[in-house]
Protein backbone atom coordinates (compact mmCIF):
# COMPACT_ATOMS: atom_id res chain seq x y z
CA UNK A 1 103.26 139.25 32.80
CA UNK A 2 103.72 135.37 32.97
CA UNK A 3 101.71 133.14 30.91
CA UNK A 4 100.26 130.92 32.80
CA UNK A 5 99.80 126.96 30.96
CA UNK A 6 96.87 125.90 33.30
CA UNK A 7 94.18 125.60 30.74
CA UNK A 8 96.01 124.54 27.54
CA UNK A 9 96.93 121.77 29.83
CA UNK A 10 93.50 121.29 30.39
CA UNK A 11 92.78 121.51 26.34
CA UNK A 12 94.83 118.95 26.23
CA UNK A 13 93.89 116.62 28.55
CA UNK A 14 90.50 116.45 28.28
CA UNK A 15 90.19 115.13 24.18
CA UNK A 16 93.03 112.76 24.90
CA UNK A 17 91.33 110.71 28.05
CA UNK A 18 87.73 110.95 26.04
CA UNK A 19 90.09 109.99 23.14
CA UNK A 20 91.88 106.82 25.11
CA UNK A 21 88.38 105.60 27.04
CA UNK A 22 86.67 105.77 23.87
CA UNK A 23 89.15 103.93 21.91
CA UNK A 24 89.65 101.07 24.75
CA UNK A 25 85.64 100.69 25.26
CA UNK A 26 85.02 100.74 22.03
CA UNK A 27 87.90 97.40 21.30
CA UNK A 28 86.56 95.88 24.22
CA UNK A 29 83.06 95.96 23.91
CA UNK A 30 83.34 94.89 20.07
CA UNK A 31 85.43 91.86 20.96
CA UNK A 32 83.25 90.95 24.24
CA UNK A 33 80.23 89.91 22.35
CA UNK A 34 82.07 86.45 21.56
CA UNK A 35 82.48 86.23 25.13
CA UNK A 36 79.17 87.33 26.34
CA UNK A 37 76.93 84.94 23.77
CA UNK A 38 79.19 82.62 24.99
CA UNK A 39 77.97 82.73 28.85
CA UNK A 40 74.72 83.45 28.07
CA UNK A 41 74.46 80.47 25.38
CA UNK A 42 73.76 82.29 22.18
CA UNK A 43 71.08 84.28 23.42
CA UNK A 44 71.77 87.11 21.82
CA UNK A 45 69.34 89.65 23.00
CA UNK A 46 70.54 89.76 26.56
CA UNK A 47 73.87 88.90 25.80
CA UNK A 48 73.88 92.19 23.54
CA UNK A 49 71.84 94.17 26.22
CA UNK A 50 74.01 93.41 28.91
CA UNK A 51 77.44 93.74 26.74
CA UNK A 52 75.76 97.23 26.29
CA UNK A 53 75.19 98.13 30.03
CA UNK A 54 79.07 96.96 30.37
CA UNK A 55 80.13 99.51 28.23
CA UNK A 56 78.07 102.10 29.51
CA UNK A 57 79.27 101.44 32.76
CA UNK A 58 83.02 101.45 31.73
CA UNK A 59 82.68 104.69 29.96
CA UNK A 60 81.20 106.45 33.58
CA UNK A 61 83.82 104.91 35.07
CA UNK A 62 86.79 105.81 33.51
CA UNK A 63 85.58 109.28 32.17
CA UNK A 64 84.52 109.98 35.74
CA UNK A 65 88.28 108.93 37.31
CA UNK A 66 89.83 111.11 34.28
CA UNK A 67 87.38 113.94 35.41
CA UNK A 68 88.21 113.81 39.32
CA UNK A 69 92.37 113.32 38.64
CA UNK A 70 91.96 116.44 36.23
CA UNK A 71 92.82 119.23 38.86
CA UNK A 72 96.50 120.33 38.50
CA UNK A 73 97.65 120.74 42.01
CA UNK A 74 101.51 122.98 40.92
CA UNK A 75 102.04 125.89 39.26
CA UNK A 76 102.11 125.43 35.23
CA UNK A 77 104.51 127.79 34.23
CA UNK A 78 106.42 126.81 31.15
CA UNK A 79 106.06 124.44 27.81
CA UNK A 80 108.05 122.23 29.97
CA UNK A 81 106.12 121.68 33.38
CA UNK A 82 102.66 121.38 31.27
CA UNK A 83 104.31 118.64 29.01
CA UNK A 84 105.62 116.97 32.65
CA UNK A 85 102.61 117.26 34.02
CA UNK A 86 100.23 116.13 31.08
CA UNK A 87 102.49 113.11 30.77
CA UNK A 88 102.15 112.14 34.55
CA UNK A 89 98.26 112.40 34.64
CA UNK A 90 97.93 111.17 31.14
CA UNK A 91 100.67 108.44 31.93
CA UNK A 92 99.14 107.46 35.14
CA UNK A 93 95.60 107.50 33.39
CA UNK A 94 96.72 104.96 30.77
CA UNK A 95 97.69 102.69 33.61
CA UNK A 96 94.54 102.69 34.99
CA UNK A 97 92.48 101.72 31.49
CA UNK A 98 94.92 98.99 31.42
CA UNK A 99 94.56 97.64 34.66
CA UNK A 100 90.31 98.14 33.82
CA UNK A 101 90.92 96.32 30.94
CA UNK A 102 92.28 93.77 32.23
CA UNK A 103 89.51 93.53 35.04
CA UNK A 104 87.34 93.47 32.56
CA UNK A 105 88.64 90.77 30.59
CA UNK A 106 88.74 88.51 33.93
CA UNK A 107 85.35 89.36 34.54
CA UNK A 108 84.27 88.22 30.46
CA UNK A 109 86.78 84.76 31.22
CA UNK A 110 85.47 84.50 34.94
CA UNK A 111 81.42 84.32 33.34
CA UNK A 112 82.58 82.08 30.66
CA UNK A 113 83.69 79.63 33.27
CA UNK A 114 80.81 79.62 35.16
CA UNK A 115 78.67 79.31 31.66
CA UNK A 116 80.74 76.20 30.88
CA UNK A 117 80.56 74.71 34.04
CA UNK A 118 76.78 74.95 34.40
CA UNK A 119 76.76 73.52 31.06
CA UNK A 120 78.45 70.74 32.24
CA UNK A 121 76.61 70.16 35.39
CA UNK A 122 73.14 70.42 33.75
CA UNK A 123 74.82 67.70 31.35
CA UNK A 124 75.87 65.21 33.81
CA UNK A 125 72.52 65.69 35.55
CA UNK A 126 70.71 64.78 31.89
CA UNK A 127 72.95 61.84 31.71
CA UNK A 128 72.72 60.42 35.22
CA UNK A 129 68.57 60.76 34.51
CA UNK A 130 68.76 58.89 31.32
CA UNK A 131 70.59 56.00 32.84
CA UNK A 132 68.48 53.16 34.02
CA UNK A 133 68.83 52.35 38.12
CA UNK A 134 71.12 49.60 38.69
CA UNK A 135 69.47 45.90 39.73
């Protein structure tokens, strides 16, 4: 009889990408309320609210990638191909929360651009309407 690794794979897998998407959205989200009362000029309820939907969107995200990559396509037959194998999909997994990260953070830098520009328009507007017309 030959034992077969399949599943303990699987016990392993699963905790560790809830573990890493957990740990990612949760440093994210905590640092992106600067960000987000930042583009939405201190207001904090819908800054908050949307910071919230975010984060709620990152976790389907990546917990639904981890769930469709999950399937081990080769035979698991020893210590050794389950440790290969875990470290590819877990490896490859990683990459992917980093390169969501980083989407992310261009998306929270992309907003506050935007925020300050319109800030800066809506300025130059004020100013031009203060001024009296030339003679």
């Amino acid at each position: 009889m030959t034992t077969n690794y399949h599943f303990l794979a699987y016990l392993v897998y699963l905790p560790a990408v809830i573990f890493l998407t957990w740990f990612v959205a949760r440093t994210l989200f905590r640092n992106s309320r600067v960000f987000m009362m930042d583009i939405f000029n201190g207001k904090a309820e819908i800054a908050l609210s949307t910071n919230k939907l975010f984060e709620t969107g990152f976790y389907l995200l990546n917990l639904g990638c981890a769930f469709y990559i999950m399937t081990i396509g080769r035979e698991v037959a020893t210590q050794q191909t389950m440790l290969e194998v875990l470290s590819t999909k877990l490896g490859g997994f990683c990459i992917y929360l980093g390169v969501m990260l980083f989407f992310n953070l261009y998306l929270f830098f992309r907003g506050r651009r935007i925020s300050k520009m319109r800030a800066n328009q809506a300025q130059v507007l004020a100013a031009m309407q203060q001024r009296p017309p030339a003679p």
